[in-house]
C-alpha atoms as a PDB file:
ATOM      1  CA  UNK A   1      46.703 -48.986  72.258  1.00  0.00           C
ATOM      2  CA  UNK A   2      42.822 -49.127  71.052  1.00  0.00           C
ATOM      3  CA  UNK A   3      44.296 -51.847  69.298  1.00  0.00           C
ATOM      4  CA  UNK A   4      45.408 -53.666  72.093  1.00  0.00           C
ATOM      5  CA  UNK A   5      41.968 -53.361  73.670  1.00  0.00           C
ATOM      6  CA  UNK A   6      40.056 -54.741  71.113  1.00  0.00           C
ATOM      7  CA  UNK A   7      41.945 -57.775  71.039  1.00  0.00           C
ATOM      8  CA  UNK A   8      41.374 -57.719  75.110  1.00  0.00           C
ATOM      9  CA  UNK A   9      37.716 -57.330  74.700  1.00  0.00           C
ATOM     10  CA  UNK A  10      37.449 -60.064  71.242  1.00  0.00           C
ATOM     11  CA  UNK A  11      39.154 -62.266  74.116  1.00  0.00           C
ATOM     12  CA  UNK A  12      36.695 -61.799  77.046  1.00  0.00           C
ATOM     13  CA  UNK A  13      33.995 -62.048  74.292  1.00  0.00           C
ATOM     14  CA  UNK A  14      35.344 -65.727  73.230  1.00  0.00           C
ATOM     15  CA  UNK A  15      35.942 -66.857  76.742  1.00  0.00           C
ATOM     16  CA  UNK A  16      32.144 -65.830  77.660  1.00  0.00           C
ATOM     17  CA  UNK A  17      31.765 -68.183  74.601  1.00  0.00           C
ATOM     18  CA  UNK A  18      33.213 -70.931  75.976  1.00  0.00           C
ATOM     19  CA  UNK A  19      32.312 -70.683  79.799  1.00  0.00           C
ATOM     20  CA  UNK A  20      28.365 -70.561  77.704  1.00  0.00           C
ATOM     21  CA  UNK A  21      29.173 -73.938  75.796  1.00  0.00           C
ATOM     22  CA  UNK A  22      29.072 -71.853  72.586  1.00  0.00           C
ATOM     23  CA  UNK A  23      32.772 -72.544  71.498  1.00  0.00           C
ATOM     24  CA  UNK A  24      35.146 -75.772  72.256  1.00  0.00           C
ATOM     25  CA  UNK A  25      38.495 -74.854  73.419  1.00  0.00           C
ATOM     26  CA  UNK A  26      39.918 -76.079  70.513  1.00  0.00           C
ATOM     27  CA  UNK A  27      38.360 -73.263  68.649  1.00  0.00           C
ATOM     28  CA  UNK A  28      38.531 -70.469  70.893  1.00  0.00           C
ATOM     29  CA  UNK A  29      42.569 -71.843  70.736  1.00  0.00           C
ATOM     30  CA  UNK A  30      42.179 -71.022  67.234  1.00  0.00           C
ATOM     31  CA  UNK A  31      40.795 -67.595  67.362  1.00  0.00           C
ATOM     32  CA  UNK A  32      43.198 -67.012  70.261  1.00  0.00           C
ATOM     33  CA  UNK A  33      45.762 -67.681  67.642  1.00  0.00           C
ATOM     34  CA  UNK A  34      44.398 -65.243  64.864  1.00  0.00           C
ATOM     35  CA  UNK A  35      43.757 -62.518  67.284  1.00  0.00           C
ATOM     36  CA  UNK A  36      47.432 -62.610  68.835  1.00  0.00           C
ATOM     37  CA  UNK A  37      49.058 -61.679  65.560  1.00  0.00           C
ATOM     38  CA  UNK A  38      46.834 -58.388  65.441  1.00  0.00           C
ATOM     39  CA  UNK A  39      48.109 -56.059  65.127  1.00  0.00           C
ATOM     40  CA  UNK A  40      51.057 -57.021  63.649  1.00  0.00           C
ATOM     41  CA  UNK A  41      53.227 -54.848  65.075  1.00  0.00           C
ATOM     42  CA  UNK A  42      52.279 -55.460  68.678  1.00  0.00           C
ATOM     43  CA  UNK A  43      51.610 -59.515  68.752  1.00  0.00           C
ATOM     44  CA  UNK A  44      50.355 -61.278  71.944  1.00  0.00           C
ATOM     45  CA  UNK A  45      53.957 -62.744  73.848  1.00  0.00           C
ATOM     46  CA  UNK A  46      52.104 -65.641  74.692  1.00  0.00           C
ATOM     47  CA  UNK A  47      54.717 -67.803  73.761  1.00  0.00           C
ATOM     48  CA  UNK A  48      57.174 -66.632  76.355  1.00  0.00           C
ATOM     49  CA  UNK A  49      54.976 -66.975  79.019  1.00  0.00           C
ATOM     50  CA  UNK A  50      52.568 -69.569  78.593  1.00  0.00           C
ATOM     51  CA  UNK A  51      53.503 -73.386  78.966  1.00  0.00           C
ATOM     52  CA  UNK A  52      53.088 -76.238  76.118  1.00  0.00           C
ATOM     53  CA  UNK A  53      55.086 -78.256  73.854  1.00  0.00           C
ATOM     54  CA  UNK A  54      53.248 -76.398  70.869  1.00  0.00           C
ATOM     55  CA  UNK A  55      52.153 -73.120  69.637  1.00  0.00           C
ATOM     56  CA  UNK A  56      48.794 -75.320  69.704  1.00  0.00           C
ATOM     57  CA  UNK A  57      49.221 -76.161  73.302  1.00  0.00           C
ATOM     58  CA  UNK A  58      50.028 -72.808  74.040  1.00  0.00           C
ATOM     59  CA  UNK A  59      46.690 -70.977  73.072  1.00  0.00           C
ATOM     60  CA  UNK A  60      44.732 -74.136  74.080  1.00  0.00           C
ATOM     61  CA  UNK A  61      46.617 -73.293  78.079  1.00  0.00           C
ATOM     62  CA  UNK A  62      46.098 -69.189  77.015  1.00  0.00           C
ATOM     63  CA  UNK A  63      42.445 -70.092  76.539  1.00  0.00           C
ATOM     64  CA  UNK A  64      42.522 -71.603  79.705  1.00  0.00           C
ATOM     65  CA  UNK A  65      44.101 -68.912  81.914  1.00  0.00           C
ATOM     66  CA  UNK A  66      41.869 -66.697  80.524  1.00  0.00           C
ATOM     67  CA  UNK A  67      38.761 -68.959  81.307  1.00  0.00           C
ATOM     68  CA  UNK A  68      40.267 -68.906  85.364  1.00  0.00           C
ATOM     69  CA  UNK A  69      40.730 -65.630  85.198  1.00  0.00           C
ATOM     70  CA  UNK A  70      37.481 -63.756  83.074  1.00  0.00           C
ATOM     71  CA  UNK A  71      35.381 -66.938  84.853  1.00  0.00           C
ATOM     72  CA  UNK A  72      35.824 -65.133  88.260  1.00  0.00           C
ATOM     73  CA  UNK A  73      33.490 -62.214  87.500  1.00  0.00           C
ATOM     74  CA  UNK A  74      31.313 -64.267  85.131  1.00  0.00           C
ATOM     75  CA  UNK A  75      30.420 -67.244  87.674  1.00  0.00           C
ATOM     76  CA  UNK A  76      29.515 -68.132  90.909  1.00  0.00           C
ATOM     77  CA  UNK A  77      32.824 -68.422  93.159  1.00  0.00           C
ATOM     78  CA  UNK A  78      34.822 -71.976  92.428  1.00  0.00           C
ATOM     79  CA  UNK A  79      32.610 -72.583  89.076  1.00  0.00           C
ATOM     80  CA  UNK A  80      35.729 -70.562  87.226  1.00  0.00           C
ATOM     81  CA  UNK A  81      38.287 -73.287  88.481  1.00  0.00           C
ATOM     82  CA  UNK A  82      36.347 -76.436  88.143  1.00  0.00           C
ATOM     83  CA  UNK A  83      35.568 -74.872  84.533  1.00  0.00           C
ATOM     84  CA  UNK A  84      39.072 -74.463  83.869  1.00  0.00           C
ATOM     85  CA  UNK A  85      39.769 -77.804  85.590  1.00  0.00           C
ATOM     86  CA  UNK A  86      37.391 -79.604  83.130  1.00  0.00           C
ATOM     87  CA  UNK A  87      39.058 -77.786  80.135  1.00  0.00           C
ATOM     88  CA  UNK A  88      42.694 -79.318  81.241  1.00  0.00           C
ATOM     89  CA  UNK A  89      41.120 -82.716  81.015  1.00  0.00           C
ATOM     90  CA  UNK A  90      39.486 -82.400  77.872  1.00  0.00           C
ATOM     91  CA  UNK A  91      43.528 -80.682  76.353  1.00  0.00           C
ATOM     92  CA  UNK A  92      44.788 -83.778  78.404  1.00  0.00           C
ATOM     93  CA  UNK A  93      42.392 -86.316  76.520  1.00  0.00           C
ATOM     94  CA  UNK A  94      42.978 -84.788  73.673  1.00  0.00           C
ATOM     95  CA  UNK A  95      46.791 -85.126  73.433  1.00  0.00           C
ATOM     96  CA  UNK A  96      46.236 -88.789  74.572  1.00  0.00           C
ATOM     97  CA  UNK A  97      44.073 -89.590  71.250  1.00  0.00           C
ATOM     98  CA  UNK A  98      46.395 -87.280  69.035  1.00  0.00           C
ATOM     99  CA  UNK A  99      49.464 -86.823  70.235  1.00  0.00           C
ATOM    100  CA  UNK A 100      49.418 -82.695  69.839  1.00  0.00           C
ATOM    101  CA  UNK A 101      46.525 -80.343  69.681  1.00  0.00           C
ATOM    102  CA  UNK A 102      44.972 -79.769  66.752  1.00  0.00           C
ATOM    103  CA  UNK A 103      43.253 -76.860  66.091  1.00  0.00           C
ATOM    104  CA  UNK A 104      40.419 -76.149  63.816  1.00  0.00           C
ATOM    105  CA  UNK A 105      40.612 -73.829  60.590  1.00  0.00           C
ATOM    106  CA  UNK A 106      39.310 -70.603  61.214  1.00  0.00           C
END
């Protein structure tokens, strides 16, 4: 369980970092990733319940779920949604240009 709730709060900590400019969503996808295998006996089920095409897509979408969701204490009311709103377009734009997500190396 304390486990569990220092992935929780490594999570909050990264979307703070995003909804502050300080990480893309590309690489708070990334850390998202690394941080859902630990521990290893309890891994994030992210997969099951989060859309995409891609385990890439996936935490890019996980990223932004938890940007709507941590953004609603963090911001003034509607900022969270037009933050997460922004990050869709910029996943959107980048599939356009790539044709997947790719994610940075940790």
């Amino acid at each position: 369980m304390w486990e569990l709730n220092q992935r929780n709060k490594a999570k909050r900590a990264i979307t703070l970092q995003v909804l502050d400019r300080d990480l893309t969503l590309f690489e708070a996808a990334a850390w998202f990733g690394y941080l859902n295998e630990c521990p290893g006996e309890c891994p994030d089920l992210y997969r099951a319940l989060v859309p995409g095409a891609t385990n890439e897509e996936k935490l890019c979408r996980q990223v932004i779920l938890w940007v709507r969701i941590e953004g609603k204490s963090a911001l003034p009311p509607g900022q969270a949604e037009q933050e997460a709103q922004n990050l869709e377009e910029m996943l959107a734009a980048h599939l356009a240009r790539h044709g997947k997500v790719i994610l940075p190396d940790l």
